[in-house]
Protein backbone atom coordinates (compact mmCIF):
# COMPACT_ATOMS: atom_id res chain seq x y z
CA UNK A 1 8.43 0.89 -34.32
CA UNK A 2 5.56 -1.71 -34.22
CA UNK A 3 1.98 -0.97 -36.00
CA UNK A 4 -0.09 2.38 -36.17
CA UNK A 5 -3.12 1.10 -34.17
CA UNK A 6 -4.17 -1.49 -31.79
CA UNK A 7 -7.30 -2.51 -31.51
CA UNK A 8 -9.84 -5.75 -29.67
CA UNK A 9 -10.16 -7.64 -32.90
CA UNK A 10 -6.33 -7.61 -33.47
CA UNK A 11 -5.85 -8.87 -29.97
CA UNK A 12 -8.72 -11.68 -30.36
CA UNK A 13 -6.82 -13.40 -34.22
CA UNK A 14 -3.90 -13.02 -32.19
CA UNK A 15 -5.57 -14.99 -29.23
CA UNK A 16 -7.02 -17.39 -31.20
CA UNK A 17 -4.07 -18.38 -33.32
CA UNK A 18 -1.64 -18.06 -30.80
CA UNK A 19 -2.48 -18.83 -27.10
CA UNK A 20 -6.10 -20.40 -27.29
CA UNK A 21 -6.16 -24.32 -26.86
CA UNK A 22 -2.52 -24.10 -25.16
CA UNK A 23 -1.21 -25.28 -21.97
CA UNK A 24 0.93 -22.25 -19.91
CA UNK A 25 3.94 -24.16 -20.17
CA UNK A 26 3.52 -24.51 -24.16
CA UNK A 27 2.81 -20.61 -24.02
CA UNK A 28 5.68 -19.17 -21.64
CA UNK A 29 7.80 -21.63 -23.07
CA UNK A 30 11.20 -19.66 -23.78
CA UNK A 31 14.26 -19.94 -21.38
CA UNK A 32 15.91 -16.61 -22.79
CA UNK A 33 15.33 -13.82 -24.60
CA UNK A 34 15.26 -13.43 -28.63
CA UNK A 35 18.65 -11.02 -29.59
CA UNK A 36 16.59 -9.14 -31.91
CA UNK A 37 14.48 -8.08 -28.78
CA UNK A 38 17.34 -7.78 -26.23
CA UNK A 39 16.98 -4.10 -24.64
CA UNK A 40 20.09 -4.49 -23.86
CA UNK A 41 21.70 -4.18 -27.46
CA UNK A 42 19.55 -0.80 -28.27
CA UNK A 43 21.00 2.69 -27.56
CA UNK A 44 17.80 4.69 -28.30
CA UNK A 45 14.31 3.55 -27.47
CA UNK A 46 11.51 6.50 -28.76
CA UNK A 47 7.38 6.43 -29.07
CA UNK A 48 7.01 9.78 -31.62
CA UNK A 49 4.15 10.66 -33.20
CA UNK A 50 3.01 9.66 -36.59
CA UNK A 51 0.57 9.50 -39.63
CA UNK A 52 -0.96 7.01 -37.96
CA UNK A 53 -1.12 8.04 -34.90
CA UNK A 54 -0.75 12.07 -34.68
CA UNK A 55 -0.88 11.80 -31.30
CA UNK A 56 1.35 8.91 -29.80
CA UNK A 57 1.11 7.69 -25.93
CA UNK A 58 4.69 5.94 -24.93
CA UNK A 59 3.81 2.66 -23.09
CA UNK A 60 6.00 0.12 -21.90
CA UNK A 61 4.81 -3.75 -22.08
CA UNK A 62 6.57 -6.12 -19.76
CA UNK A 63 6.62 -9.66 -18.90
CA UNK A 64 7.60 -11.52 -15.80
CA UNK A 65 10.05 -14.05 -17.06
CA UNK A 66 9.95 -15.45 -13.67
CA UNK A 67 7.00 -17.06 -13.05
CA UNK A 68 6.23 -16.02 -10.02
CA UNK A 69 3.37 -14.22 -11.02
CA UNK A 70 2.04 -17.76 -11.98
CA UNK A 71 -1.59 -17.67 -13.51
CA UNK A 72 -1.43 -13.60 -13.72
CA UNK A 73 0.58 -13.92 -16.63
CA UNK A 74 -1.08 -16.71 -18.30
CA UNK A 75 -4.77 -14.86 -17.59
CA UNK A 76 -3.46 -11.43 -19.05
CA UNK A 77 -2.44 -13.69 -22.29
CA UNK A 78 -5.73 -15.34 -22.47
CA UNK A 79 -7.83 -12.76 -21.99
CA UNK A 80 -5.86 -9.55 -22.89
CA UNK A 81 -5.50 -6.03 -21.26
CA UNK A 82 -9.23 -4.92 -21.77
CA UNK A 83 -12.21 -6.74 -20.07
C-alpha cells in the first residue's frame, strides 16, 4: 500500500503544487470522505515489510475533519511533519 520511501523533497513538490498559495478553506475543502478511502469499507488494514523497505514501521496518519483544531491542521499542511 502507498510508496516505498518518503522523503523532505517529496513532501516540498507536494507542498508546492498542492497547498502553497492556498487559502485553508480552498485546502480543507471536502465535506465527506472519498469511498475509495472510507476505512470503513476495508476488512484488513497491514504495514509488512518490503523490497523497499526491509524493515517497515506501521504509522497511522489522521486528520481532524472537524476543524476544531483550526490553524494546527492548516500549519502541519504547510509546513509538514519535520521542522
Amino acid at each position: 500500500m502507498g510508496m516505498g520511501r518518503f522523503s523532505t523533497a517529496d513532501w516540498a513538490a507536494y507542498n508546492a503544487r498542492h497547498v502553497d498559495g492556498r487559502s485553508r478553506s480552498e485546502i480543507f475543502g471536502a465535506t465527506g470522505i472519498d469511498p475509495r478511502f472510507d476505512p470503513a469499507r476495508f476488512s484488513t488494514r497491514e504495514s509488512r515489510d518490503s523490497a523497499h523497505n526491509p524493515q517497515s514501521t506501521p504509522i497511522i496518519l489522521a486528520a481532524d475533519v472537524t476543524g476544531s483544531m483550526g490553524m494546527i491542521a492548516h500549519e502541519l499542511m504547510r509546513g509538514g511533519l519535520i521542522t
